[in-house]
Each structure stands twice: as structure tokens, then as C-alpha cells.
C-alpha atoms as a PDB file:
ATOM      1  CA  UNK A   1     -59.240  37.886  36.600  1.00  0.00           C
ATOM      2  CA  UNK A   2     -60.783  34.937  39.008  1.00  0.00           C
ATOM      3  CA  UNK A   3     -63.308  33.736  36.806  1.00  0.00           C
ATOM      4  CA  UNK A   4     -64.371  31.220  39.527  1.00  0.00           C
ATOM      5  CA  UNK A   5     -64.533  34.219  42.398  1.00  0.00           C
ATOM      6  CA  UNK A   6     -66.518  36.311  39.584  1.00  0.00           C
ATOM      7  CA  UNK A   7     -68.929  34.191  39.011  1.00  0.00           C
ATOM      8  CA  UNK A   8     -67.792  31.616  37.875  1.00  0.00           C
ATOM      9  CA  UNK A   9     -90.091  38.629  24.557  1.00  0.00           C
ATOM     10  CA  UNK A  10     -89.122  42.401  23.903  1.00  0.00           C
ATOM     11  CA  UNK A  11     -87.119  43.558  21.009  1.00  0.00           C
ATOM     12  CA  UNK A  12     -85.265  47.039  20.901  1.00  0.00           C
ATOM     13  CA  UNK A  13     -82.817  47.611  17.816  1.00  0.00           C
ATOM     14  CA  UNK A  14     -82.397  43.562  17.584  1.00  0.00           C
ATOM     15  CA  UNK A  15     -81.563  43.007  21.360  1.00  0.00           C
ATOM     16  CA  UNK A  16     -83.384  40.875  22.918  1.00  0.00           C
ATOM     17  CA  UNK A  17     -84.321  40.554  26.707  1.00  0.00           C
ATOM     18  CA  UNK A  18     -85.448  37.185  28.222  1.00  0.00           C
ATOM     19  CA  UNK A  19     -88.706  36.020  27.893  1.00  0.00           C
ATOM     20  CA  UNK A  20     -91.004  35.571  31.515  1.00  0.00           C
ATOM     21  CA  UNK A  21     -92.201  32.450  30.770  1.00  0.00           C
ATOM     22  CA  UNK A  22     -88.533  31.253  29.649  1.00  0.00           C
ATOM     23  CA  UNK A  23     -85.449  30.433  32.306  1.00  0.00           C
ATOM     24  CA  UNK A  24     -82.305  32.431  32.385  1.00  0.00           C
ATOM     25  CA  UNK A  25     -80.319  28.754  31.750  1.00  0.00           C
ATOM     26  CA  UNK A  26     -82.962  28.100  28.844  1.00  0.00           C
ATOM     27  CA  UNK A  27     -81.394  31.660  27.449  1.00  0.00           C
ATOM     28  CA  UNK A  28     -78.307  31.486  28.100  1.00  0.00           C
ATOM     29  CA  UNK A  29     -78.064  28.033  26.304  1.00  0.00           C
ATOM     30  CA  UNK A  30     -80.313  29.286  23.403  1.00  0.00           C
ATOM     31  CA  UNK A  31     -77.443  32.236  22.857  1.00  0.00           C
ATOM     32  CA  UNK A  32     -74.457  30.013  22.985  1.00  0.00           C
ATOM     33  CA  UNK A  33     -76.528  28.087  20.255  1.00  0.00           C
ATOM     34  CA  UNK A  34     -76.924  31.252  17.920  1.00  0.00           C
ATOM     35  CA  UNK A  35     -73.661  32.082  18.591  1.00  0.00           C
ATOM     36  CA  UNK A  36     -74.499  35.307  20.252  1.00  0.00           C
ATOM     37  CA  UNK A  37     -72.726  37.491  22.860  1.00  0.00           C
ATOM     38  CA  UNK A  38     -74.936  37.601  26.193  1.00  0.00           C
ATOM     39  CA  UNK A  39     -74.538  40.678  28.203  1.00  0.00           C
ATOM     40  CA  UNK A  40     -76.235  38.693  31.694  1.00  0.00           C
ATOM     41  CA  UNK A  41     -77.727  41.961  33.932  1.00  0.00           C
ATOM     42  CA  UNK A  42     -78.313  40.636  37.451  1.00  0.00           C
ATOM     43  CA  UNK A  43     -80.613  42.148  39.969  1.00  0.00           C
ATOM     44  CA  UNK A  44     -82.153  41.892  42.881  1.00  0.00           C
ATOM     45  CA  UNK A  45     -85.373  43.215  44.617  1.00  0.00           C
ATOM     46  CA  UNK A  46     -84.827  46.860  46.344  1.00  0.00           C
ATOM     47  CA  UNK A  47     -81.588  47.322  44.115  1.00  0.00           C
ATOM     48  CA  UNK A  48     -81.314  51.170  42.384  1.00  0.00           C
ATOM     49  CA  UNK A  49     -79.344  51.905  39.135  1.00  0.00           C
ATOM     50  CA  UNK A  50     -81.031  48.781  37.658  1.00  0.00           C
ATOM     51  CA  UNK A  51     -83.092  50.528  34.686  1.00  0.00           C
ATOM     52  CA  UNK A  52     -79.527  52.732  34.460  1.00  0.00           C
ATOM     53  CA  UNK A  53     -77.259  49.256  34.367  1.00  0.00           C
ATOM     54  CA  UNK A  54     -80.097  48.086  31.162  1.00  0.00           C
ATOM     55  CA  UNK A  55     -79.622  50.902  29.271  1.00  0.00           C
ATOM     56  CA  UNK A  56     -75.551  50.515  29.647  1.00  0.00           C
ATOM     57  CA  UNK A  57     -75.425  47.147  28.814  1.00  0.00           C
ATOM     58  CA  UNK A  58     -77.950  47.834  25.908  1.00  0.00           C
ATOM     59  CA  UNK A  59     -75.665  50.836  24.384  1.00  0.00           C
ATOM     60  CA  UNK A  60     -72.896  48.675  24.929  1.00  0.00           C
ATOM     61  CA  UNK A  61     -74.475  45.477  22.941  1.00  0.00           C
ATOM     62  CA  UNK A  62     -74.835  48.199  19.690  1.00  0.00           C
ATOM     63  CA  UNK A  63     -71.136  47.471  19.099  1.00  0.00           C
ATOM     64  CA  UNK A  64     -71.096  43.881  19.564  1.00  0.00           C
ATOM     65  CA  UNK A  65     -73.266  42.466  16.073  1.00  0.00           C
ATOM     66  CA  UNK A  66     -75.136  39.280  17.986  1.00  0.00           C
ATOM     67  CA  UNK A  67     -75.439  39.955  21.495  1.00  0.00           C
ATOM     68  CA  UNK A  68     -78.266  39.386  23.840  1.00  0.00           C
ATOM     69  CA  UNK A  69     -79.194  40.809  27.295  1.00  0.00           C
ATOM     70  CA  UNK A  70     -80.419  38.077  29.444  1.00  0.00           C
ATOM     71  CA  UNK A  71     -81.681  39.287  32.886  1.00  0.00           C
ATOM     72  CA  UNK A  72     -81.521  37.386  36.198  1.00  0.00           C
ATOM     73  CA  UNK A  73     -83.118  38.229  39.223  1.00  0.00           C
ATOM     74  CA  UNK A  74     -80.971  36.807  42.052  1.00  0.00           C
ATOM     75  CA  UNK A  75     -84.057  36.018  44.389  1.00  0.00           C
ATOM     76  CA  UNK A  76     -85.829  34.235  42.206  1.00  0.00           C
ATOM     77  CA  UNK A  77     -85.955  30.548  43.163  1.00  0.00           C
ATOM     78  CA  UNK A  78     -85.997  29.485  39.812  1.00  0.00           C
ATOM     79  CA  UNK A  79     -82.082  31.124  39.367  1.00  0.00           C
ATOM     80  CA  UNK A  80     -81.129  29.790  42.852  1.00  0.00           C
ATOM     81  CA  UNK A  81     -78.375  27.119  40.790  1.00  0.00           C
ATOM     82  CA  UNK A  82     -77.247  29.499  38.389  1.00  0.00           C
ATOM     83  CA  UNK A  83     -76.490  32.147  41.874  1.00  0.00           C
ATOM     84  CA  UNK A  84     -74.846  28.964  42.998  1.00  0.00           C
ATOM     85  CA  UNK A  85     -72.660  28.092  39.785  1.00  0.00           C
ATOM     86  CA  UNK A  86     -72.179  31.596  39.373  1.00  0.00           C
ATOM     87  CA  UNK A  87     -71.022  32.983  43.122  1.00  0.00           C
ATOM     88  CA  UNK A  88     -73.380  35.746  42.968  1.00  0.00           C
ATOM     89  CA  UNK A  89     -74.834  35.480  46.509  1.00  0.00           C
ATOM     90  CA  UNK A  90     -72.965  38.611  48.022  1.00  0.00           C
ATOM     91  CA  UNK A  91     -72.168  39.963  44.823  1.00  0.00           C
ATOM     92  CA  UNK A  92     -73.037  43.673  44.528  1.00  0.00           C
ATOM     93  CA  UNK A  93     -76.016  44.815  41.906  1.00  0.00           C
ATOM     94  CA  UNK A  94     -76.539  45.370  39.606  1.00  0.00           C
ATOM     95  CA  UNK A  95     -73.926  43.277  37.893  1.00  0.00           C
ATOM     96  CA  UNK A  96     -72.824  42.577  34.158  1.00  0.00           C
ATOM     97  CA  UNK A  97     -71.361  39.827  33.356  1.00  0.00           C
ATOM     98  CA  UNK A  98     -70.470  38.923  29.654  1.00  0.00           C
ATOM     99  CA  UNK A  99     -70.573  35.293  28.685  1.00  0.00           C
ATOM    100  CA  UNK A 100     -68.383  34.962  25.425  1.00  0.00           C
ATOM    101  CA  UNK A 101     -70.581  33.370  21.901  1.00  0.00           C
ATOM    102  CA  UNK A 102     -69.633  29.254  22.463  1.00  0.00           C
ATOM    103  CA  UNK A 103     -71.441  30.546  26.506  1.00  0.00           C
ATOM    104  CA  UNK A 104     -68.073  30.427  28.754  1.00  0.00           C
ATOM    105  CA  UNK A 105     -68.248  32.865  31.364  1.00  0.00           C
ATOM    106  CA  UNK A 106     -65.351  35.929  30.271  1.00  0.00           C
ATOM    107  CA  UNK A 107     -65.736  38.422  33.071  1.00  0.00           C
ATOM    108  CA  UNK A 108     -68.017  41.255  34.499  1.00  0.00           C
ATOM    109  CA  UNK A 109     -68.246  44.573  35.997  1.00  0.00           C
ATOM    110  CA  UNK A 110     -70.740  46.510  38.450  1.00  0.00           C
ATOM    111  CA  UNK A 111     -72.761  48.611  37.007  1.00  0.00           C
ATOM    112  CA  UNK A 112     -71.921  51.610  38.500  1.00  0.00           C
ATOM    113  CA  UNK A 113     -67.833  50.964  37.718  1.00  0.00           C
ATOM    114  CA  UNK A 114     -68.616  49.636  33.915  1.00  0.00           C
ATOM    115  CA  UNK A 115     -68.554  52.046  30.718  1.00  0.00           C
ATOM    116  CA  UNK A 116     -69.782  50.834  27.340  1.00  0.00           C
ATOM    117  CA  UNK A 117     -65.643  50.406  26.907  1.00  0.00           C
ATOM    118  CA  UNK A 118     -64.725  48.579  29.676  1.00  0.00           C
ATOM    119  CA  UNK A 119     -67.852  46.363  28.880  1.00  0.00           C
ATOM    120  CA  UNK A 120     -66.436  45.299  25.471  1.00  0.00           C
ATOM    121  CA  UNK A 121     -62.636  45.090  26.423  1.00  0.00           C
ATOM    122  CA  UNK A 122     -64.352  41.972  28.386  1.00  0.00           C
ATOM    123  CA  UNK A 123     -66.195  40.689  25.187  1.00  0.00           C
ATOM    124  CA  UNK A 124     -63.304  37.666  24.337  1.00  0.00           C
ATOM    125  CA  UNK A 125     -62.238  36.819  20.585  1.00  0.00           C
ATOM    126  CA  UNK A 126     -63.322  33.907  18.793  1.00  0.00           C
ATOM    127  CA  UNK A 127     -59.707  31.990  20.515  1.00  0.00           C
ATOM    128  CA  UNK A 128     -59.686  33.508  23.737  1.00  0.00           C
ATOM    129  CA  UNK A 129     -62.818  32.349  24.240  1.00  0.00           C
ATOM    130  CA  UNK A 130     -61.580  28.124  23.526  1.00  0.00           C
ATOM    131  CA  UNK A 131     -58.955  29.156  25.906  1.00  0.00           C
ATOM    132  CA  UNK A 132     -61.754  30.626  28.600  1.00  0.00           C
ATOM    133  CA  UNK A 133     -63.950  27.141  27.673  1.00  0.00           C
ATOM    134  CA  UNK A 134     -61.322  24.960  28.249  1.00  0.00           C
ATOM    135  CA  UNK A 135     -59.970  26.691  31.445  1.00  0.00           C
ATOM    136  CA  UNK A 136     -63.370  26.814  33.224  1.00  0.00           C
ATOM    137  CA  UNK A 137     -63.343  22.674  32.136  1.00  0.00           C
ATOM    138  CA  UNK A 138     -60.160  22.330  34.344  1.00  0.00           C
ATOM    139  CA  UNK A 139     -57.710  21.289  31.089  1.00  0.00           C
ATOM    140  CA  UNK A 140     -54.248  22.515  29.896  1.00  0.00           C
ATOM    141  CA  UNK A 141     -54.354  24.158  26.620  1.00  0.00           C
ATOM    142  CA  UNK A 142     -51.285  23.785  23.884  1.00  0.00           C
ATOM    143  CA  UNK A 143     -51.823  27.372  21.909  1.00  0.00           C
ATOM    144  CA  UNK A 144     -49.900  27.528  18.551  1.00  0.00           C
ATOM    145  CA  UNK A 145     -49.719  31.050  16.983  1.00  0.00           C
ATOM    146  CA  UNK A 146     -48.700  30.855  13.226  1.00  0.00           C
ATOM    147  CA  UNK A 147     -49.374  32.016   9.576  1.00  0.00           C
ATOM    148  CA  UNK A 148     -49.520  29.627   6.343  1.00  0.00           C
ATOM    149  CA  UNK A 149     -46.061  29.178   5.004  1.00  0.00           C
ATOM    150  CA  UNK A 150     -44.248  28.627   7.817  1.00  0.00           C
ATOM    151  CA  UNK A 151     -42.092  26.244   7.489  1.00  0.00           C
ATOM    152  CA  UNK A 152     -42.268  24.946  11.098  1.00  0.00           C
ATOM    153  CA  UNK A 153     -46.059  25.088  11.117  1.00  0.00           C
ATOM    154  CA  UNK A 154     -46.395  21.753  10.548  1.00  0.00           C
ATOM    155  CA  UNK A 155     -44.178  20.724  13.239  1.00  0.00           C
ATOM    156  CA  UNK A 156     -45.311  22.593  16.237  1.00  0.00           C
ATOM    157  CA  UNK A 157     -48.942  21.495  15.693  1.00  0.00           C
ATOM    158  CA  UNK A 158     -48.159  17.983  15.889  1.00  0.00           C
ATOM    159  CA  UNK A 159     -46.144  18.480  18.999  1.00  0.00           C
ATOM    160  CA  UNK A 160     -48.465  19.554  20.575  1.00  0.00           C
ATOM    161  CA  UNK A 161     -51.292  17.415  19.377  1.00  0.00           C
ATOM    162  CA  UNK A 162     -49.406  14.957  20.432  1.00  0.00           C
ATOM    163  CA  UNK A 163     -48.550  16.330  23.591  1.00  0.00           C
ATOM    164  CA  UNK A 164     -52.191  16.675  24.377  1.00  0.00           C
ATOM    165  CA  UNK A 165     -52.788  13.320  23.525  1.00  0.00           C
ATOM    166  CA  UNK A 166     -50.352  12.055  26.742  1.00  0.00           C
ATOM    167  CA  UNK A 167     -52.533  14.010  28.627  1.00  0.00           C
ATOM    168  CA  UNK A 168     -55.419  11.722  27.657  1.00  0.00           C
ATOM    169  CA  UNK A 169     -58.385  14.446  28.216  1.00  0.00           C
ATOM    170  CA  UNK A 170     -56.976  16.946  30.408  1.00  0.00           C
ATOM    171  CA  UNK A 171     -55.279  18.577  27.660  1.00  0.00           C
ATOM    172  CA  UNK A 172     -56.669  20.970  24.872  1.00  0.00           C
ATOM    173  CA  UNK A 173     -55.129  22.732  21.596  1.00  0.00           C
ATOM    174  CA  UNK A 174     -55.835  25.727  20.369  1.00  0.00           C
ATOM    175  CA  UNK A 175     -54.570  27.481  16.581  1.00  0.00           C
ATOM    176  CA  UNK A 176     -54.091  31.010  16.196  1.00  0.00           C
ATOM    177  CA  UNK A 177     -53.803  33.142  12.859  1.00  0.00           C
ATOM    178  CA  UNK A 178     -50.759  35.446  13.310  1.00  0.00           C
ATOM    179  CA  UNK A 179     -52.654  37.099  10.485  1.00  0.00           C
ATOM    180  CA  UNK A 180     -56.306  37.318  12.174  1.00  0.00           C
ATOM    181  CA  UNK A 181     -57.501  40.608  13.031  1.00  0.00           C
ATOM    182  CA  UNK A 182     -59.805  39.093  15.608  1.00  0.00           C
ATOM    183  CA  UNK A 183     -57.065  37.650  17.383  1.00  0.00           C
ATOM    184  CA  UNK A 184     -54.696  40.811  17.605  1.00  0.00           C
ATOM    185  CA  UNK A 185     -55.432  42.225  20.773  1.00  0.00           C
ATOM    186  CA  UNK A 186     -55.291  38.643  22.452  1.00  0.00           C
ATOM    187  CA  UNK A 187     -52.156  37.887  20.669  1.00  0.00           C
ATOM    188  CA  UNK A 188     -50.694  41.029  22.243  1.00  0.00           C
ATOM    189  CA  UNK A 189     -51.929  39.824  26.021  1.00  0.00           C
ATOM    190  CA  UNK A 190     -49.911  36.622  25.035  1.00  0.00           C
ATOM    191  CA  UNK A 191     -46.960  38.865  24.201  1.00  0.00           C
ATOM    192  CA  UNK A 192     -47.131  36.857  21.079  1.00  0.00           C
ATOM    193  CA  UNK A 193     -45.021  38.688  18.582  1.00  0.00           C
ATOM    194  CA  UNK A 194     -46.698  38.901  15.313  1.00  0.00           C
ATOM    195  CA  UNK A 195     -44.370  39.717  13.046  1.00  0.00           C
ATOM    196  CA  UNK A 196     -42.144  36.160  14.527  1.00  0.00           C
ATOM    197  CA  UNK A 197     -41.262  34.320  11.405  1.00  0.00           C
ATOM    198  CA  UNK A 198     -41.436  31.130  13.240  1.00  0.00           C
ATOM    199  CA  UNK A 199     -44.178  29.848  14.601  1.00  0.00           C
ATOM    200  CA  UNK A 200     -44.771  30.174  18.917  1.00  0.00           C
ATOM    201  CA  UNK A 201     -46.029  28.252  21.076  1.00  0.00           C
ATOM    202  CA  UNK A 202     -47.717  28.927  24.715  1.00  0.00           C
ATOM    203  CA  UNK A 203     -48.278  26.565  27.554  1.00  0.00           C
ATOM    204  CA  UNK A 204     -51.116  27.241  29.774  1.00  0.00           C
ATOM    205  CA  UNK A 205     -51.760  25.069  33.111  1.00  0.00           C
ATOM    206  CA  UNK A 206     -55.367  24.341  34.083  1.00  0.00           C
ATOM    207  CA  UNK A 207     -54.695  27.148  36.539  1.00  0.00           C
ATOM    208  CA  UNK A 208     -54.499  29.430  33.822  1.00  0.00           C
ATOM    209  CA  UNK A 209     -50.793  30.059  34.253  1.00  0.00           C
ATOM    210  CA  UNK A 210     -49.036  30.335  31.261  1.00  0.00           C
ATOM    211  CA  UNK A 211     -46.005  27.986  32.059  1.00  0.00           C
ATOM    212  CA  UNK A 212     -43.473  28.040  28.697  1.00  0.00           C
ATOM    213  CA  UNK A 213     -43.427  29.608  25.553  1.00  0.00           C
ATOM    214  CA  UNK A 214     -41.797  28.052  22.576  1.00  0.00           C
ATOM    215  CA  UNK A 215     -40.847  29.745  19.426  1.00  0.00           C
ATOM    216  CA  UNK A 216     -40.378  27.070  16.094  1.00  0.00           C
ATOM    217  CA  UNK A 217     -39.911  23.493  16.650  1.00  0.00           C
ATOM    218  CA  UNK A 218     -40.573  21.775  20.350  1.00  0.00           C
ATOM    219  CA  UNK A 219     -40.106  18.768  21.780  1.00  0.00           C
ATOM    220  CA  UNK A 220     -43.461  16.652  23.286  1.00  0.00           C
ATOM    221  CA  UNK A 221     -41.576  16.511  26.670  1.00  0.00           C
ATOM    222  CA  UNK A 222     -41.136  19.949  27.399  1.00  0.00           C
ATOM    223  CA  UNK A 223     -44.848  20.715  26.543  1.00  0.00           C
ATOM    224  CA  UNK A 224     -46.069  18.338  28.635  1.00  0.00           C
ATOM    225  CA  UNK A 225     -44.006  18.852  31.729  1.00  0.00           C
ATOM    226  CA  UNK A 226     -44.653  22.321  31.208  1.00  0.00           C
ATOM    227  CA  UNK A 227     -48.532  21.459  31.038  1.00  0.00           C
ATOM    228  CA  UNK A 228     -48.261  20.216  34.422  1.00  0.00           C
ATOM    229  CA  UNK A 229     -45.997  22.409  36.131  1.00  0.00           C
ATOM    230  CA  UNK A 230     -46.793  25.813  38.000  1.00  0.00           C
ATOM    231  CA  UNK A 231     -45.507  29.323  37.170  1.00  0.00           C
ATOM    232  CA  UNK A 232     -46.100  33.083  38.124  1.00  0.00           C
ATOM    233  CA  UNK A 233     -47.868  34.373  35.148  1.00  0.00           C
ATOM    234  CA  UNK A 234     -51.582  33.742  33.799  1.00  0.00           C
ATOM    235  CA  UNK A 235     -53.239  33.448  30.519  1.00  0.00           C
ATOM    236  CA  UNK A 236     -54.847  37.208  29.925  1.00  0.00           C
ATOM    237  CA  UNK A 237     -58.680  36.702  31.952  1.00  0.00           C
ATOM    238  CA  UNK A 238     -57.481  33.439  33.064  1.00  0.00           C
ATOM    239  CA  UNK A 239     -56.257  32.712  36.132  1.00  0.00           C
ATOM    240  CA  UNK A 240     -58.860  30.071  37.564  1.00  0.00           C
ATOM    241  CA  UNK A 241     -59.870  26.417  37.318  1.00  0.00           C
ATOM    242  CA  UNK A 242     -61.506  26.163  33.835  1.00  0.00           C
ATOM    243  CA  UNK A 243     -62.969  22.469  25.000  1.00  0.00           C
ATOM    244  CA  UNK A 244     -61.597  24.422  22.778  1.00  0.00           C
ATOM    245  CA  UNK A 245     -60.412  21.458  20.155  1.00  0.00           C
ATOM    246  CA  UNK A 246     -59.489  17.874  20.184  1.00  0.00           C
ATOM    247  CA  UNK A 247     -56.225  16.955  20.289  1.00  0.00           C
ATOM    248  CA  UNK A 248     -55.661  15.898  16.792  1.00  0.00           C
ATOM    249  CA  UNK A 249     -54.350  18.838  14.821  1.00  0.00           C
ATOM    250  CA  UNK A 250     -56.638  20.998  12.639  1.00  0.00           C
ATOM    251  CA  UNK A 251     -58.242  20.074   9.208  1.00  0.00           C
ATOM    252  CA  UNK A 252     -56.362  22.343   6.779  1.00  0.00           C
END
């Protein structure tokens, strides 16, 4: 999905919708900041389906614990940058976008075409979402996918820390849990095996294309000339100018 051709007070059973007197930015940062899902329902004057689209994304935000429906009206001067930032000038309404908990941008739907399902297939986990962040910040991401005990562990995650470092701050890394629930269904769009008893490591180009995957030990070179280079494929949700972590390797 083209995140950058996308887009790029009343309470009902916990939801919340955004205040008058508040801005949709003023929301949208005070949900990254919680840590909460925001289902973002845009509108327009004269649009139909709208009170329809509400109660979808509403039903919907019962399966996601933390979520928040944030309306914008795309008329309103007061949302004329976020129309801007977001491409929604000739997008049809009403619209649903889901922005994922740290507030990247993950995808959205029209109304009519979305189904509570569809809606939460968009909702990213905890890693896809670093991945999404550090995309939609234009940087290559170094993803290890691994499980305590391996022996190689170690190894890979200092490759690529260091690998990131050559790339000064265009470069990201990102750990993955073979054993993480959260991460299963993302871990299968990688094509990640997780039963591998090594660990693997994926290359993703600031265009989102996944460039080289790597399974135990690798060598700084390859990951950064595969950083830089182009391929076919894309990171799941990804293709599309886009921080997840630092480039030193993660406090154990």
C-alpha cells in the first residue's frame, strides 16, 4: 500500500470522539501520547453514509483495547494542513484511516468498502508500526527476527547496528521476538520463518522494498549495500517514502 498516495468531549463504551473546541492535530498527538489506536473518520459537508462510517469505525474500535475516533472535517480551514500532509483533497468520503499507537499513518479504507475486519487487518503490531515510523521518515530499517538462546543472536544485532551506524541517520533497527504473539502475523508478511533456528535478518530500503534477507551471521557490507540498493518486493503496508530505534543494539 502507498502510504504517501493514501494519505500520507463524548464518551460511548470508552471511545472517545474529538472535542469542538480541540484540533484534529491536538488529538491525534494526544493519542500517540496515550498510546492509543486512532480510527481518523473524515468527512465533508453534503457527504451521506457519514453517521453509517461512525458507527463502523466505532464497532470496529471494540476489538482494538485503546483506540480513539478522531473526526476531521475536510472543509474546515482549521484541517486545511493536515488535508495537505494527508492527500485527502479528492479523496472519496467518508474515509477511515487508522494511524498505528506511536501516530504513523498504517492505511485506510472507504467507508462503504471497509468491514469491522478489514478495518483491523490495517491496525499494525507494536514492530510493524517502527517499521511504518521509520519508512514515512525516509530511513532504511535493519529488522532482526530472533528468540533468546540463539547462538547467533548476538551477532546479527551488532551487524546491523553497526551497519546502521555507516548510514549515519538514514538508517534504523528494528528487533523482533520469533516468540511474540503480537508479531506473528507480521512475521508471516516478512515470510519470516518462525520456527528458523538461526536468527534472520531483512533489509528494507527507504522505499519500503525489502532488498536481502539474511539468515544467522552477516557481514556489515552486504547490509549496507543492500540498504541502498533497489529491488522488486516491499515491506508488507510499505511501499512509500517513510524511528523505530537507534542504531545501537537493544538493552537486554
Amino acid at each position: 500500500m502507498h502510504l504517501r498516495h493514501l494519505v500520507l468531549s463524548i464518551l460511548l463504551a470508552g471511545l472517545v470522539v474529538s472535542t469542538a473546541g480541540a484540533t484534529v492535530r491536538t488529538d491525534l498527538t494526544a493519542a500517540a501520547a496515550k498510546g492509543d489506536v486512532a480510527f481518523i473518520l473524515v468527512t465533508d459537508q453534503g457527504a451521506t453514509g457519514v453517521a453509517e462510517a461512525r458507527n463502523l469505525a466505532r464497532a470496529t474500535m471494540k476489538q482494538v483495547k485503546g483506540s480513539t475516533l478522531i473526526e476531521l472535517v475536510r472543509s474546515d480551514p482549521a484541517n486545511a494542513d493536515l488535508v495537505a500532509e494527508f492527500r485527502l483533497a479528492g479523496a472519496p468520503v467518508p474515509l477511515i484511516i487508522v494511524a498505528a499507537r506511536n501516530g504513523v499513518l498504517a492505511g485506510g479504507l472507504v467507508a462503504a468498502q471497509a468491514t469491522p475486519e478489514k478495518l483491523l487487518a490495517i491496525v499494525p503490531s507494536p514492530k510493524k508500526a517502527d517499521v511504518l515510523q521509520a519508512l514515512q521518515s525516509g530511513k532504511a530499517i535493519f529488522i532482526t527476527a530472533s528468540r533468546k538462546g540463539m547462538a547467533a543472536k548476538s551477532g546479527a544485532m551488532a551487524s546491523c547496528a553497526a551497519a546502521c551506524g555507516q548510514l549515519k541517520d538514514q538508517g534504523v533497527t528494528v528487533e523482533i521476538d520469533l516468540d511474540d504473539p503480537l508479531e506473528a502475523q507480521f512475521l508471516s508478511q516478512l515470510k519470516v520463518d518462525r520456527a528458523t533456528a538461526e536468527p534472520v535478518t531483512l533489509v528494507i530500503n527507504a522505499q519500503g522494498q525489502v532488498t536481502q534477507t539474511y539468515t544467522g551471521a552477516t557481514e556489515v557490507a552486504s547490509l549496507v549495500s543492500a540498504a541502498t540498493a533497489r529491488a522488486g518486493g516491499c515491506a508488507p503496508g510499505a511501499c512509500g517514502s517513510g524511528a523505530a530505534s537507534s542504531c545501537a543494539p537493544p538493552k537486554k
